[in-house]
PDB file of N, CA and C in Angstrom:
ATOM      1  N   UNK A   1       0.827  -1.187   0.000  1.00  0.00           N
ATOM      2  CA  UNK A   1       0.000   0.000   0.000  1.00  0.00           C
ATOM      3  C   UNK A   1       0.867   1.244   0.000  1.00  0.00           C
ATOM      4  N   UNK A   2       1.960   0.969  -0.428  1.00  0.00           N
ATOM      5  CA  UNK A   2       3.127   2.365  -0.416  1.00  0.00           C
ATOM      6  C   UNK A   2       3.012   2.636   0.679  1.00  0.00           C
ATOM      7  N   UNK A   3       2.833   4.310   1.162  1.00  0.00           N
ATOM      8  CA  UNK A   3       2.758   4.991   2.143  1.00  0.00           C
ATOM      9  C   UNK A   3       1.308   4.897   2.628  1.00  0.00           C
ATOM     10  N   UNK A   4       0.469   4.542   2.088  1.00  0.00           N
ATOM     11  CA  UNK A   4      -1.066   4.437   2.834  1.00  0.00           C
ATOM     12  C   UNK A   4      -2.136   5.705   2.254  1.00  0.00           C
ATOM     13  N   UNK A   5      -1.787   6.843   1.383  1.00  0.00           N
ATOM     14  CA  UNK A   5      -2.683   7.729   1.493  1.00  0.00           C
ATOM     15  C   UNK A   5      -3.261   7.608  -0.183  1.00  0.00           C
ATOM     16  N   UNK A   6      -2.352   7.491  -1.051  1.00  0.00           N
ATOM     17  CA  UNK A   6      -2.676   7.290  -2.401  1.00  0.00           C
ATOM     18  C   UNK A   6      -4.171   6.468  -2.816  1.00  0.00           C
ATOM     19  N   UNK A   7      -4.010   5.189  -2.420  1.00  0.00           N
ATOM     20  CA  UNK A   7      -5.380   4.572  -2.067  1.00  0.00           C
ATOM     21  C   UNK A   7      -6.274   5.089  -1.882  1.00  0.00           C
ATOM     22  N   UNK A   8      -6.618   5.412  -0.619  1.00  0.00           N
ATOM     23  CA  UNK A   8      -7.820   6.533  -0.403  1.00  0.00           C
ATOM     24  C   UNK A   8      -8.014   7.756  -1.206  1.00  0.00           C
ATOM     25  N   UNK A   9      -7.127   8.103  -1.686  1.00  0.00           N
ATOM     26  CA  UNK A   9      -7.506   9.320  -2.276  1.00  0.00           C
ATOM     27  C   UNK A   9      -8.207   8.811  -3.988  1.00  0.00           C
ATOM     28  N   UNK A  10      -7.587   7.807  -4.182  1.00  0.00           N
ATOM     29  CA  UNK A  10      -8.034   7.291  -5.512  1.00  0.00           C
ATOM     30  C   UNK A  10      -9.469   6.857  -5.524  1.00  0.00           C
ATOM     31  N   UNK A  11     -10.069   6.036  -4.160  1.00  0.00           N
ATOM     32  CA  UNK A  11     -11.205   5.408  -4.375  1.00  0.00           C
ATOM     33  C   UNK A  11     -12.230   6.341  -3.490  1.00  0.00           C
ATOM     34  N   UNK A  12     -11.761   7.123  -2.654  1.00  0.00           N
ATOM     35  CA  UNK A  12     -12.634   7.789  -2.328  1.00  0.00           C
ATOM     36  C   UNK A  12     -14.003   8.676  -2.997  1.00  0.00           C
ATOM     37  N   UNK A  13     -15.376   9.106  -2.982  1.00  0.00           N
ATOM     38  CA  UNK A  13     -15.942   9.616  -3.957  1.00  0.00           C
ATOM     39  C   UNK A  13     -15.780  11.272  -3.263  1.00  0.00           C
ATOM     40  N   UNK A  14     -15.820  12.510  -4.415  1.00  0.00           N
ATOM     41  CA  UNK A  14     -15.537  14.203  -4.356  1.00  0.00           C
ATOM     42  C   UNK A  14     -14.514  14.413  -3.428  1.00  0.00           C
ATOM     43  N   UNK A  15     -14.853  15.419  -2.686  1.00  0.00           N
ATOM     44  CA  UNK A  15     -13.660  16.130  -2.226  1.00  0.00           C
ATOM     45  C   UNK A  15     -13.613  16.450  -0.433  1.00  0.00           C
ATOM     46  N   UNK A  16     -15.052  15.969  -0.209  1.00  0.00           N
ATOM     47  CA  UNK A  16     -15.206  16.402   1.555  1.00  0.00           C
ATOM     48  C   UNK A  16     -15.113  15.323   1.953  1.00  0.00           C
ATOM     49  N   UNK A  17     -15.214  13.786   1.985  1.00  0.00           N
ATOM     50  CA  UNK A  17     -14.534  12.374   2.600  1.00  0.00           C
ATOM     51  C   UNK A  17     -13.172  12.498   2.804  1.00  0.00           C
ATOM     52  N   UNK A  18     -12.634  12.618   1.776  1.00  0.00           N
ATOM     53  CA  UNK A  18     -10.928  12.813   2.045  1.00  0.00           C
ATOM     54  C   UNK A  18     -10.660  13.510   3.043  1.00  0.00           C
ATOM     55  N   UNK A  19     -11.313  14.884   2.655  1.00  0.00           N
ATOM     56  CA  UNK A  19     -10.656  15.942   3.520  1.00  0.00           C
ATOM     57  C   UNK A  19     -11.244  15.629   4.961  1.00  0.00           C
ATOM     58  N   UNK A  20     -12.180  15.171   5.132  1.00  0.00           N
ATOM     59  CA  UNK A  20     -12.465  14.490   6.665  1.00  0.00           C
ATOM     60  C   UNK A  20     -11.369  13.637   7.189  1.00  0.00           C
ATOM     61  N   UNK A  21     -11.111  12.419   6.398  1.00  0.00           N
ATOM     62  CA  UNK A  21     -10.387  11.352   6.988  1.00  0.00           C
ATOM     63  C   UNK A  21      -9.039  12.146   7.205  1.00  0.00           C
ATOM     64  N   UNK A  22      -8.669  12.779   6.302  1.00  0.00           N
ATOM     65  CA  UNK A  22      -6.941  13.614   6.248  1.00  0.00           C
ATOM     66  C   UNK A  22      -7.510  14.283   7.450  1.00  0.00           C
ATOM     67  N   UNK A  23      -8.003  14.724   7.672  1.00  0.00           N
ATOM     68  CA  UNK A  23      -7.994  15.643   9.458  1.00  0.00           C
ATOM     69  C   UNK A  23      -8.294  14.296  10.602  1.00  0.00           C
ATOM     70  N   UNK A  24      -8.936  13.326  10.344  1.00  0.00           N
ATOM     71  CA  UNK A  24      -8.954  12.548  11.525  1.00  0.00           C
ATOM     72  C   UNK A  24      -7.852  11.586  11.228  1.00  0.00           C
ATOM     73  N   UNK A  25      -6.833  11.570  10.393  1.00  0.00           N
ATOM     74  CA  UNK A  25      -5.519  10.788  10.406  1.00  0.00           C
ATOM     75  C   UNK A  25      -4.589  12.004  10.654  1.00  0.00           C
ATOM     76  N   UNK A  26      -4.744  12.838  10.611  1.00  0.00           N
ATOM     77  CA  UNK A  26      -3.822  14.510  11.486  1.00  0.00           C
ATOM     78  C   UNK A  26      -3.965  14.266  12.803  1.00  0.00           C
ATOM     79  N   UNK A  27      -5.199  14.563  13.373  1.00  0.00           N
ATOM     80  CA  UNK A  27      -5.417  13.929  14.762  1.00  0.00           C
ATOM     81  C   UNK A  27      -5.262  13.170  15.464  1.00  0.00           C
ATOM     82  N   UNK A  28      -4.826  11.782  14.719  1.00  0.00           N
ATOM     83  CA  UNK A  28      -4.498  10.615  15.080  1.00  0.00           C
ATOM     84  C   UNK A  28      -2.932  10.401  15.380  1.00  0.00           C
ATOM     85  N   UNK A  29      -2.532  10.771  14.203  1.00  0.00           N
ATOM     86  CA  UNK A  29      -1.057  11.200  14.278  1.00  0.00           C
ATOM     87  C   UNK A  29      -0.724  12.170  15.289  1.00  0.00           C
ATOM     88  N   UNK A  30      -1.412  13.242  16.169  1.00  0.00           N
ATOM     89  CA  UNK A  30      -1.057  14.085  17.385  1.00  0.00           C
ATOM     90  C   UNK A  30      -1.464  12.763  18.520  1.00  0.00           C
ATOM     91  N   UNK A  31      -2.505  12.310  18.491  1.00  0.00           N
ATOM     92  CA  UNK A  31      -2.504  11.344  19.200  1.00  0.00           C
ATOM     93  C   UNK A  31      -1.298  10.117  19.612  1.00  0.00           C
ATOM     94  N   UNK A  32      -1.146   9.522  18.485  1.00  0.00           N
ATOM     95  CA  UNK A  32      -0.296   8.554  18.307  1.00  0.00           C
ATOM     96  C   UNK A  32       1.348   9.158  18.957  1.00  0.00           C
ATOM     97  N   UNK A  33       1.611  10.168  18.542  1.00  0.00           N
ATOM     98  CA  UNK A  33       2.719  11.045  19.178  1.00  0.00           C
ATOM     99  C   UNK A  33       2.899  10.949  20.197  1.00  0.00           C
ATOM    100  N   UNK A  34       1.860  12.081  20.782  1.00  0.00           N
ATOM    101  CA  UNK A  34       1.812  12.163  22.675  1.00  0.00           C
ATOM    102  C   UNK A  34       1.756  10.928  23.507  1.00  0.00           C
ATOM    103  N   UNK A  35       1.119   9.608  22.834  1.00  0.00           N
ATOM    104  CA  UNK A  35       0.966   8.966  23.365  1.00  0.00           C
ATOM    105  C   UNK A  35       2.612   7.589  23.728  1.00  0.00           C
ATOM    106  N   UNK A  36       3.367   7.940  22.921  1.00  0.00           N
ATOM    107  CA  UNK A  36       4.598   6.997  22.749  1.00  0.00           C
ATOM    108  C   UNK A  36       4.581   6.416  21.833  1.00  0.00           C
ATOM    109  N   UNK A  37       3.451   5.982  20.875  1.00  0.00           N
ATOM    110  CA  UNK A  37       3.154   4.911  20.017  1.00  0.00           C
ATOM    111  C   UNK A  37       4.232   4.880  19.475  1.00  0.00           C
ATOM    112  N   UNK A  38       4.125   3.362  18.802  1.00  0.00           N
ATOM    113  CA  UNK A  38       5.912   3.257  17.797  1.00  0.00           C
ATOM    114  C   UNK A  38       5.701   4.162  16.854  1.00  0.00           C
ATOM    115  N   UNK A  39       6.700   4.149  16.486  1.00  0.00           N
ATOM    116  CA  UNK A  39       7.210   5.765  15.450  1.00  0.00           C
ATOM    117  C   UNK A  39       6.233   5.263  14.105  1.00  0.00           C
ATOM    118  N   UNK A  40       6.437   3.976  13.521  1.00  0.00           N
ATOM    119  CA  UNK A  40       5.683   3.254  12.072  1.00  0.00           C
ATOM    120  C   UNK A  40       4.193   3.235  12.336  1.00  0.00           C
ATOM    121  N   UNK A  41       3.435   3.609  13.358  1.00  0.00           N
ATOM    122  CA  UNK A  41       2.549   3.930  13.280  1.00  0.00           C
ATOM    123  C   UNK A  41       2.006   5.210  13.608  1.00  0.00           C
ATOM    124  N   UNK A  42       3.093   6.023  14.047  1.00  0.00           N
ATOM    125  CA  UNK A  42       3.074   7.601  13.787  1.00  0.00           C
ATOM    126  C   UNK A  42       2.998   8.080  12.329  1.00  0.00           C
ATOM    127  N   UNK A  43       4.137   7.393  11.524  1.00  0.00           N
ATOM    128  CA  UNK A  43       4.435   7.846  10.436  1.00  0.00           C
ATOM    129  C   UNK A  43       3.510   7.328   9.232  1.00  0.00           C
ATOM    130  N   UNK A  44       2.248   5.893   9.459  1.00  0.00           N
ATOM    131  CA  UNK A  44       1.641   6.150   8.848  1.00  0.00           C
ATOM    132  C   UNK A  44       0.104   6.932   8.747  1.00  0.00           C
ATOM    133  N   UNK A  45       0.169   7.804  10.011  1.00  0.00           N
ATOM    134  CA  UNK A  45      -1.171   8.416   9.927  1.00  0.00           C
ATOM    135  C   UNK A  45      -0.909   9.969   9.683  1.00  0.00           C
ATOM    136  N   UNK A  46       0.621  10.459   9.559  1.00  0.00           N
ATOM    137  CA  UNK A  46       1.164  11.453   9.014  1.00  0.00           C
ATOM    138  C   UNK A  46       1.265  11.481   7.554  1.00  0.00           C
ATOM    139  N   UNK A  47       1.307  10.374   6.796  1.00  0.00           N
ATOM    140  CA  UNK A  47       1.410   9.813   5.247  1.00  0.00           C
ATOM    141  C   UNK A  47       0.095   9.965   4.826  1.00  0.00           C
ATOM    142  N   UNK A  48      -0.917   9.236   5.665  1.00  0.00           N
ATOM    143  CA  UNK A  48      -2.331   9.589   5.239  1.00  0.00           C
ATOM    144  C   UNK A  48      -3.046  10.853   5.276  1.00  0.00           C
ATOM    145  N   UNK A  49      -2.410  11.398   6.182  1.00  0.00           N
ATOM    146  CA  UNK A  49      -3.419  12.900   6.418  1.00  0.00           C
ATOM    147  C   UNK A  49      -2.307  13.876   5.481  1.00  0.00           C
ATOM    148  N   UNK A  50      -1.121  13.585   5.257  1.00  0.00           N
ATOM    149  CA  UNK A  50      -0.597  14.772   4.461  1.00  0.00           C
ATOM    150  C   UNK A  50      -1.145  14.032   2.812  1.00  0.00           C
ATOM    151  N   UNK A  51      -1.238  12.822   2.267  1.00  0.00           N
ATOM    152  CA  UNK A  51      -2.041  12.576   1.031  1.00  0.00           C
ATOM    153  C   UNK A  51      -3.008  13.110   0.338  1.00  0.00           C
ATOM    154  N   UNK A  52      -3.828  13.226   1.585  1.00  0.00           N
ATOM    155  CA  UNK A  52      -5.072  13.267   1.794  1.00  0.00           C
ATOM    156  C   UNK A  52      -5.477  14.738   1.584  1.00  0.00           C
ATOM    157  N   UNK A  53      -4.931  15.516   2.044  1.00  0.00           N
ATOM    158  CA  UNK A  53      -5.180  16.591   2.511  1.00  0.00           C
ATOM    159  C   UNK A  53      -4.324  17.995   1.889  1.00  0.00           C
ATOM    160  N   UNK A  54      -3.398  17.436   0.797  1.00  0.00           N
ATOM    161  CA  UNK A  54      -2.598  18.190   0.163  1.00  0.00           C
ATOM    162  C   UNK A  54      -2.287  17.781  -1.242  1.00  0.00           C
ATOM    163  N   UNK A  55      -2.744  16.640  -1.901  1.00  0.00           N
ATOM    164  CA  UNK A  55      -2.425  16.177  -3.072  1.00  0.00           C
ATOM    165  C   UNK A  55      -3.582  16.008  -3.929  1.00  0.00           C
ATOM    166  N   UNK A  56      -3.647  16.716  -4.835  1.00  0.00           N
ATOM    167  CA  UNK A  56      -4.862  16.467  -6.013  1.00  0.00           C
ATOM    168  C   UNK A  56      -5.036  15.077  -6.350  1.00  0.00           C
ATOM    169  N   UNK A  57      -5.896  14.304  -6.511  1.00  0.00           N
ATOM    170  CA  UNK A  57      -6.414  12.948  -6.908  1.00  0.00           C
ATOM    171  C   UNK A  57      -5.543  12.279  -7.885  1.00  0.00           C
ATOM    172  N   UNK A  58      -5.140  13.465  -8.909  1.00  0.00           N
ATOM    173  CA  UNK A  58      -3.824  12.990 -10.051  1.00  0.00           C
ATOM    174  C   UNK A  58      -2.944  12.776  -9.339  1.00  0.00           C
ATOM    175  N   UNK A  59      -2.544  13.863  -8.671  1.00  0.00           N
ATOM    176  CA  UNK A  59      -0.886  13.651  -8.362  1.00  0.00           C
ATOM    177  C   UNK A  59      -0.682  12.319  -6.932  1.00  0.00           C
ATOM    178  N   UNK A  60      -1.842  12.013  -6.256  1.00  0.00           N
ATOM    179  CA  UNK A  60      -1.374  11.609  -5.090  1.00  0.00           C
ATOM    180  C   UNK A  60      -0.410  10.631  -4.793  1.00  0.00           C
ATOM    181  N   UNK A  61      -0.796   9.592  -6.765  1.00  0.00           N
ATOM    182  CA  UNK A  61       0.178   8.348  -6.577  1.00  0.00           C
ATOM    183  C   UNK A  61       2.165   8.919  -6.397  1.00  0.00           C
ATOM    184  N   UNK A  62       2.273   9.835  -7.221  1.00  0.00           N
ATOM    185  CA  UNK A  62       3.074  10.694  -7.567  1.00  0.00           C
ATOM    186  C   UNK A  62       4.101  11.084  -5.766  1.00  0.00           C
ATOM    187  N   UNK A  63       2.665  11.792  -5.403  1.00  0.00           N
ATOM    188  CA  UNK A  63       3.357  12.774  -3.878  1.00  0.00           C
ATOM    189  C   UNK A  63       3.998  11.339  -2.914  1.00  0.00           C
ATOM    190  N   UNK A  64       2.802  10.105  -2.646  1.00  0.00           N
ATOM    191  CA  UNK A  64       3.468   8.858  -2.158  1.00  0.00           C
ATOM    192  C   UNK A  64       4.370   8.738  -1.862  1.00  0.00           C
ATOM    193  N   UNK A  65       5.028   8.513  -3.703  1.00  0.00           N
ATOM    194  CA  UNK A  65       6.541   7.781  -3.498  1.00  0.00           C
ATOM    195  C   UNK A  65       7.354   8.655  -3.545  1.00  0.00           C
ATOM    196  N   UNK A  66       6.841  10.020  -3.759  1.00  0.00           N
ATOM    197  CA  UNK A  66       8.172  11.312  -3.172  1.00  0.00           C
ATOM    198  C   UNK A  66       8.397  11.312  -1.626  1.00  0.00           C
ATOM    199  N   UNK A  67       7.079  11.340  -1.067  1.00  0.00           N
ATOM    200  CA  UNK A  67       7.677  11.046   0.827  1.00  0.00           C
ATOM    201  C   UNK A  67       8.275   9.356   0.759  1.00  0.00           C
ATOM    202  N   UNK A  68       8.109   8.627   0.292  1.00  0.00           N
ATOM    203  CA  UNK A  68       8.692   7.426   0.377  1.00  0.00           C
ATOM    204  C   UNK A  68      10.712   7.652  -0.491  1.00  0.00           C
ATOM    205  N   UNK A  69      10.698   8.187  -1.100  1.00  0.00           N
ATOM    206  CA  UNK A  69      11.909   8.307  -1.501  1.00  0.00           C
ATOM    207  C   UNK A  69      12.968   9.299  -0.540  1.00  0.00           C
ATOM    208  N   UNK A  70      11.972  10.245  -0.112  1.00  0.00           N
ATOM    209  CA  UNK A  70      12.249  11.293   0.786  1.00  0.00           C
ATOM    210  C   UNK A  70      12.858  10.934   1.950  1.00  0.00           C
ATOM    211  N   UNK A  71      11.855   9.945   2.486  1.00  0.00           N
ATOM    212  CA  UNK A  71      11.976   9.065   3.776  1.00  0.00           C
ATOM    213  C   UNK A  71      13.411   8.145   3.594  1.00  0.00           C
ATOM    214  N   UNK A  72      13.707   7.313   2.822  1.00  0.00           N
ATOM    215  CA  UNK A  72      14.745   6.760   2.200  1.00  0.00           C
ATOM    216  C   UNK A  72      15.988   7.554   2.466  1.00  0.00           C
ATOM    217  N   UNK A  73      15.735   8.850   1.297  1.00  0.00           N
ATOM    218  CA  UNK A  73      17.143   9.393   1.391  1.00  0.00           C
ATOM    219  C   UNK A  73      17.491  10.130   3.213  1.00  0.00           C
ATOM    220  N   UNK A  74      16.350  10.468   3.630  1.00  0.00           N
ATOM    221  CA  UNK A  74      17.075  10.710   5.081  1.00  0.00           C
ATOM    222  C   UNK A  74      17.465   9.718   5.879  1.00  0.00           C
ATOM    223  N   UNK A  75      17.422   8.290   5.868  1.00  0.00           N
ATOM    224  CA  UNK A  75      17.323   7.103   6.867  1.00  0.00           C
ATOM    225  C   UNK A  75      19.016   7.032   5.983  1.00  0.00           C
ATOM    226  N   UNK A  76      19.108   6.969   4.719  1.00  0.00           N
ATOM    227  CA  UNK A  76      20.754   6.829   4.328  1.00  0.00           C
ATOM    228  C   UNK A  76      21.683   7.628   4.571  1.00  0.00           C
ATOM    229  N   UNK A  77      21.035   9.035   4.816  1.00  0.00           N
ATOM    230  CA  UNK A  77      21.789  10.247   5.488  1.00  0.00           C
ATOM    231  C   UNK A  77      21.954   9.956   7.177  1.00  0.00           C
ATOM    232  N   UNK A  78      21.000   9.423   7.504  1.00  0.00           N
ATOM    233  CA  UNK A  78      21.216   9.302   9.064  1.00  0.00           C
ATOM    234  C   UNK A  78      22.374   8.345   9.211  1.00  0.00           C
ATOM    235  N   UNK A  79      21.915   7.209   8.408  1.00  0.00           N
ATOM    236  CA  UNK A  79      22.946   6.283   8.821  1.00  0.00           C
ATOM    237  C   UNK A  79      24.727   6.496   8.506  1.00  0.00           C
ATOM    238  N   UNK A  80      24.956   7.455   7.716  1.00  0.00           N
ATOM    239  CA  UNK A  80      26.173   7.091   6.586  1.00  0.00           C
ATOM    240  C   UNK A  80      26.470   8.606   8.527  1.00  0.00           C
ATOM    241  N   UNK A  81      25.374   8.991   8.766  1.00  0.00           N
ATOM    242  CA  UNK A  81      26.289  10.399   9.721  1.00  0.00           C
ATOM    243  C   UNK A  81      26.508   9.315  11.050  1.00  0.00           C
ATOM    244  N   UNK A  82      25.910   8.540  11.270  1.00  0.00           N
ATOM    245  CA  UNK A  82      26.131   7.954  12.197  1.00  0.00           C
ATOM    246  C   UNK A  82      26.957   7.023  11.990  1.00  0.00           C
ATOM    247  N   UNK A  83      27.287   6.271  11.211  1.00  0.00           N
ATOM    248  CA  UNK A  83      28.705   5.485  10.582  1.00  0.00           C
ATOM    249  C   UNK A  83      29.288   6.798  10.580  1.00  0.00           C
ATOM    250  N   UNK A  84      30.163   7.508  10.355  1.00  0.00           N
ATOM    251  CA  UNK A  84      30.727   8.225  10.097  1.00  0.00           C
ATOM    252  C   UNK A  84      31.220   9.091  11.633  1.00  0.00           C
ATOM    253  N   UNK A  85      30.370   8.818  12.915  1.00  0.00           N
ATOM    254  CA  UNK A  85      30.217   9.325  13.585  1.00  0.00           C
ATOM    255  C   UNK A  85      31.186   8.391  14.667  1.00  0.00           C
ATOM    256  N   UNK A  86      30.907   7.153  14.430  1.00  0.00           N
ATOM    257  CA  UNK A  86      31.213   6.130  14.887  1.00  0.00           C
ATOM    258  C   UNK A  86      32.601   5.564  14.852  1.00  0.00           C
ATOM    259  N   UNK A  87      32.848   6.522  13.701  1.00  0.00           N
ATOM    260  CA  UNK A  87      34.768   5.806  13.177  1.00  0.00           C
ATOM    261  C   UNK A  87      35.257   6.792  13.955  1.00  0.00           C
ATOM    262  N   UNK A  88      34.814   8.348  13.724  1.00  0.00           N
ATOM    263  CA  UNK A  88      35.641   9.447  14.261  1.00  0.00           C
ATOM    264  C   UNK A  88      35.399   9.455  15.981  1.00  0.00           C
ATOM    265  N   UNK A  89      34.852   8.811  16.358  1.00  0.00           N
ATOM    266  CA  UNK A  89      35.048   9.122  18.075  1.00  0.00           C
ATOM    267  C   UNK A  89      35.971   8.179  18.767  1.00  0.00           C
ATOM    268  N   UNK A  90      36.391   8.465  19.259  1.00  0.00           N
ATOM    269  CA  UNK A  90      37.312   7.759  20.369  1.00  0.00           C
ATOM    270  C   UNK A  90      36.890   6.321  20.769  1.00  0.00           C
ATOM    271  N   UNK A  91      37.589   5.669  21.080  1.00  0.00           N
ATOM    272  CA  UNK A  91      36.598   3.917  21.851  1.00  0.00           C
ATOM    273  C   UNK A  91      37.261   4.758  23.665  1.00  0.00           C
ATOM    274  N   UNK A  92      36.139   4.589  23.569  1.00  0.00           N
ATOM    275  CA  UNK A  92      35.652   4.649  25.328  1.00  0.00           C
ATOM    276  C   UNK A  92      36.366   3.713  26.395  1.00  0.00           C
ATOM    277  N   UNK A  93      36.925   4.081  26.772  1.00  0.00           N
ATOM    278  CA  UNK A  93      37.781   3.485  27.921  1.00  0.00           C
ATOM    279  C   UNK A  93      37.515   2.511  28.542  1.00  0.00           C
ATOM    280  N   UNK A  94      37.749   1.861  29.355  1.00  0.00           N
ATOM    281  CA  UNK A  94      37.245   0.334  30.267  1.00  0.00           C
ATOM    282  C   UNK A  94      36.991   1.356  31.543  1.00  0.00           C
ATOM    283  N   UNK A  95      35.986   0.786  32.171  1.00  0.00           N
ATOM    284  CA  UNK A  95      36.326   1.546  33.312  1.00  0.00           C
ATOM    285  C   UNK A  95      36.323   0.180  34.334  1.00  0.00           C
ATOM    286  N   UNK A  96      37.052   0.730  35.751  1.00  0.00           N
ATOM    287  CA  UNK A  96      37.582  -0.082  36.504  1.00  0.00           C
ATOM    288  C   UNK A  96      36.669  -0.396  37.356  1.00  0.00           C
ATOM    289  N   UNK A  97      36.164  -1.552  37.995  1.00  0.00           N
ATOM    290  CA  UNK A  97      35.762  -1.121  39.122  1.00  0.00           C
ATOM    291  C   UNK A  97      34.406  -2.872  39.030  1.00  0.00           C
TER     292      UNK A  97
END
């Protein structure tokens, strides 16, 4: 289902369903936040309500796999800074005791 919002926006019928569900998957996602929930189910009710709620019916398949590529290139940026982070620090001492 890619990111989760494309779907709905495709089969949904006009323009006020969407824009309902995109505000009660906004809400959900403040919910899901405050509450601790795991992050993968933060991030897919942030995917649905920004789909939903910002992408014309054409473009939505389109916007998807731009936050999905998006998402990608920062998780390879995180990692290559954190490898990178990892060579340049010191190894941590033994401690005694």
């Amino acid at each position: 289902m890619l990111g989760g919002g494309w779907v709905l926006v495709m089969v949904l019928p006009g323009d006020l369903l969407p824009a309902l569900l995109g505000a009660a998957a906004a809400l959900a996602s403040v919910a899901l936040q405050l509450s601790g929930a795991d992050y993968w189910k933060f991030s897919v009710a942030v995917t649905v309500s920004v789909i939903l709620l910002t992408f014309e019916r054409q473009d939505a398949l389109a916007g998807d796999l731009q936050r999905i590529l998006i998402t990608l290139a920062g998780a390879v940026v995180v990692a290559a800074t954190v490898w990178v982070a990892s060579i340049l620090s010191p190894a941590e001492p033994a401690q005694a005791g």
